[in-house]
C-alpha atoms as a PDB file:
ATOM      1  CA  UNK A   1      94.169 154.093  57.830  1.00  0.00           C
ATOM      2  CA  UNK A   2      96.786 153.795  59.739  1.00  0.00           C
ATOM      3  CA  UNK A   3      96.638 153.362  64.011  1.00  0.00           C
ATOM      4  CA  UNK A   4      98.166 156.784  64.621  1.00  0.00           C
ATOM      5  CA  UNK A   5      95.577 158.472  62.307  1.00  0.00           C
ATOM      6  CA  UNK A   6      92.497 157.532  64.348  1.00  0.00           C
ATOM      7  CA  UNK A   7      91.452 159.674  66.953  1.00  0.00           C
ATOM      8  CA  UNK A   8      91.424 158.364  70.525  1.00  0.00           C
ATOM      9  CA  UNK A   9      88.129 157.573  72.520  1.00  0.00           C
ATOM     10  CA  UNK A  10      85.423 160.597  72.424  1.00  0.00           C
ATOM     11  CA  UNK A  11      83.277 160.308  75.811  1.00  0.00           C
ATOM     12  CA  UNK A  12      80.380 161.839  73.832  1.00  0.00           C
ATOM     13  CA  UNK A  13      80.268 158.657  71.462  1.00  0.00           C
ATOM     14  CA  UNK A  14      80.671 156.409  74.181  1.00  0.00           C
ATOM     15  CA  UNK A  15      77.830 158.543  76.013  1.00  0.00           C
ATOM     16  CA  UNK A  16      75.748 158.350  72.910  1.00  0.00           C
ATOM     17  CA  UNK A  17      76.175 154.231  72.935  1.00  0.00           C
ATOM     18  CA  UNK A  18      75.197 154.087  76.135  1.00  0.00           C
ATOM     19  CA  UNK A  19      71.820 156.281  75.342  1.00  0.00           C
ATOM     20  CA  UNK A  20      71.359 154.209  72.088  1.00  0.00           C
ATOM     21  CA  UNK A  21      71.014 151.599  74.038  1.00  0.00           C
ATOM     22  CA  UNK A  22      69.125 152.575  77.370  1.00  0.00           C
ATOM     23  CA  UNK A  23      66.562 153.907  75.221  1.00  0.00           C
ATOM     24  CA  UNK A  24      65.903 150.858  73.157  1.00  0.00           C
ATOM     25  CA  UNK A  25      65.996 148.385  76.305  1.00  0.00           C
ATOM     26  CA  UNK A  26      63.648 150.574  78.076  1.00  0.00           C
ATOM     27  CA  UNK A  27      60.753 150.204  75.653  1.00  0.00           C
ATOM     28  CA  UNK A  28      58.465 147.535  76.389  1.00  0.00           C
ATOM     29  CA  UNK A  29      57.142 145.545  73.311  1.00  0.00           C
ATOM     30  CA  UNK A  30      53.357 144.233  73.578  1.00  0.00           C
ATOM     31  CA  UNK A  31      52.722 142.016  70.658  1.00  0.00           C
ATOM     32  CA  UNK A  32      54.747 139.694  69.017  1.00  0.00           C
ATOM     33  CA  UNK A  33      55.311 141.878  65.803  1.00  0.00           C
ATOM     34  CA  UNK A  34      56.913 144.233  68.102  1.00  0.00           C
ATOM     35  CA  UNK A  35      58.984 141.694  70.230  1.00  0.00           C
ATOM     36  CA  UNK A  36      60.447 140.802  67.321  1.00  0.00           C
ATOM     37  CA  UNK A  37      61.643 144.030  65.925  1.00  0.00           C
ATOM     38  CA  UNK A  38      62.574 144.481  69.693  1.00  0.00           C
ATOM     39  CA  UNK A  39      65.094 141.603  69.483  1.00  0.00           C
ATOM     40  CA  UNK A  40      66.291 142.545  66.417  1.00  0.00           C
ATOM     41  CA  UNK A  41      67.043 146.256  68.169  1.00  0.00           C
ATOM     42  CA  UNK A  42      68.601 145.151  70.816  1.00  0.00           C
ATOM     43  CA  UNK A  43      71.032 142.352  68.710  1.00  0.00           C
ATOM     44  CA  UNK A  44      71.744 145.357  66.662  1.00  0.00           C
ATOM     45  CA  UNK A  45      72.654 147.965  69.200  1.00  0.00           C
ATOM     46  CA  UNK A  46      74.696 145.457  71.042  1.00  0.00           C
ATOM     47  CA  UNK A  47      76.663 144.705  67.919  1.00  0.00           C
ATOM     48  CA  UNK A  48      77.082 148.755  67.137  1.00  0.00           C
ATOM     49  CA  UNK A  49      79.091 148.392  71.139  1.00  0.00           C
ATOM     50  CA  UNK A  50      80.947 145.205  70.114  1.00  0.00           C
ATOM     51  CA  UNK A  51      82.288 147.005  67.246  1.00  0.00           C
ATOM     52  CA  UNK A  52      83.241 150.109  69.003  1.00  0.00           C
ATOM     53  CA  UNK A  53      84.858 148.584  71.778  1.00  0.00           C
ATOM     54  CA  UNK A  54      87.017 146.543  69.288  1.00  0.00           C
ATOM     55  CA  UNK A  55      87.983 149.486  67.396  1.00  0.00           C
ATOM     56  CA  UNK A  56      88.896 150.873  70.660  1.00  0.00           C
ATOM     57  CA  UNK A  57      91.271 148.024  71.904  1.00  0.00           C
ATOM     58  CA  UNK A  58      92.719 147.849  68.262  1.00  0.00           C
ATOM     59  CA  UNK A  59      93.610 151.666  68.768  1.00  0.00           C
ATOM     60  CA  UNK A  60      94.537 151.428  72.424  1.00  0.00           C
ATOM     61  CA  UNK A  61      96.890 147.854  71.439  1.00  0.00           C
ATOM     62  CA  UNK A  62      99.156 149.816  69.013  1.00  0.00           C
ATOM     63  CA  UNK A  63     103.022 150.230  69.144  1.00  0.00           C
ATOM     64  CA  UNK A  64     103.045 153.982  69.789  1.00  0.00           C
ATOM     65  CA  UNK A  65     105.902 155.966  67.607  1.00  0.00           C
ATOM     66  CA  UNK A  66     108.103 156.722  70.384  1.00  0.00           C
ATOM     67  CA  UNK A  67     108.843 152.867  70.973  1.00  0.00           C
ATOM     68  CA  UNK A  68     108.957 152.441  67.149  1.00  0.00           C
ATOM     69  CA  UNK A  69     112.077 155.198  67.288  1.00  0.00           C
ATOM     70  CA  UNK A  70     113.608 153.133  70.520  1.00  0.00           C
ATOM     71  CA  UNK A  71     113.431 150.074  68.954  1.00  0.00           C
ATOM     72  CA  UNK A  72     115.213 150.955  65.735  1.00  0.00           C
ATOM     73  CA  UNK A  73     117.955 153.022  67.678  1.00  0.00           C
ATOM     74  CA  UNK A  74     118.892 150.511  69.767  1.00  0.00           C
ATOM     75  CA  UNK A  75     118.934 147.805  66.345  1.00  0.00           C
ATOM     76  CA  UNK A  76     121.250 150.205  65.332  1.00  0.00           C
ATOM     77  CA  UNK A  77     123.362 150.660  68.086  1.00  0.00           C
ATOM     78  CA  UNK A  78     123.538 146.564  68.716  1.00  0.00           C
ATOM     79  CA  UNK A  79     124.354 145.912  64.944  1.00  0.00           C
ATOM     80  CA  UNK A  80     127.033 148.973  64.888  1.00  0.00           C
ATOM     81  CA  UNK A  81     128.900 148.553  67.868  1.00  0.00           C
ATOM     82  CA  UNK A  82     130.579 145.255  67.197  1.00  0.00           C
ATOM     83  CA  UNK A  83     131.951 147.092  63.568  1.00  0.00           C
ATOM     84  CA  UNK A  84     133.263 149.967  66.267  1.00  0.00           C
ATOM     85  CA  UNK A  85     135.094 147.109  68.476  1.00  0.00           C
ATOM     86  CA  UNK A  86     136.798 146.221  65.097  1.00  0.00           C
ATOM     87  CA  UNK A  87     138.103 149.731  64.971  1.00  0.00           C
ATOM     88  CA  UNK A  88     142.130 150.468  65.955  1.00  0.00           C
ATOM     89  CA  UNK A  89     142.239 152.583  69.411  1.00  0.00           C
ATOM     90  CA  UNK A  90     144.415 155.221  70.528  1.00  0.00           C
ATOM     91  CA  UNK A  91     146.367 155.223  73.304  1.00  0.00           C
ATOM     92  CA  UNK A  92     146.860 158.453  74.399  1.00  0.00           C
ATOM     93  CA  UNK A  93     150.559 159.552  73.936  1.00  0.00           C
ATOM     94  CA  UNK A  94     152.500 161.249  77.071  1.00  0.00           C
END
């Protein structure tokens, strides 16, 4: 998939991160069966916002088309206007 495909940050998601994880830091684990699946939760959930954030800078980092379109105009116009220098001019006649 292409950069220009993916759809830009949804606030909802991002809102839905941030629940994910208030909920799972706010529960308090009371044996050590539990503190482990609690670590394990929390590693987890803070992965799951690693990876989201870096698929957010990967979108936000991309060339957007317009500049694509710029850039190969202008190549264009610097390779093709030494060929036009080459060309004979008029001089106007009076």
């Amino acid at each position: 998939m292409a950069a220009d495909d993916q759809a830009p940050e949804q606030p909802e998601a991002t809102d839905l991160v941030y629940d994910i994880r208030a909920s799972v830091l706010s529960y308090q684990p009371t044996t050590l069966q539990q503190q482990v699946l609690y670590d394990h939760a929390v590693t987890d959930v803070e992965s799951l916002a690693s990876a989201r954030r870096e698929r957010l800078n990967l979108v936000q980092d991309s060339v957007p088309g317009i500049l694509w379109v710029a850039l190969i105009t202008g190549g264009v116009v610097t390779v093709g206007s030494p060929s036009c220098s080459a060309c004979p001019t008029r001089r106007p006649t009076a």
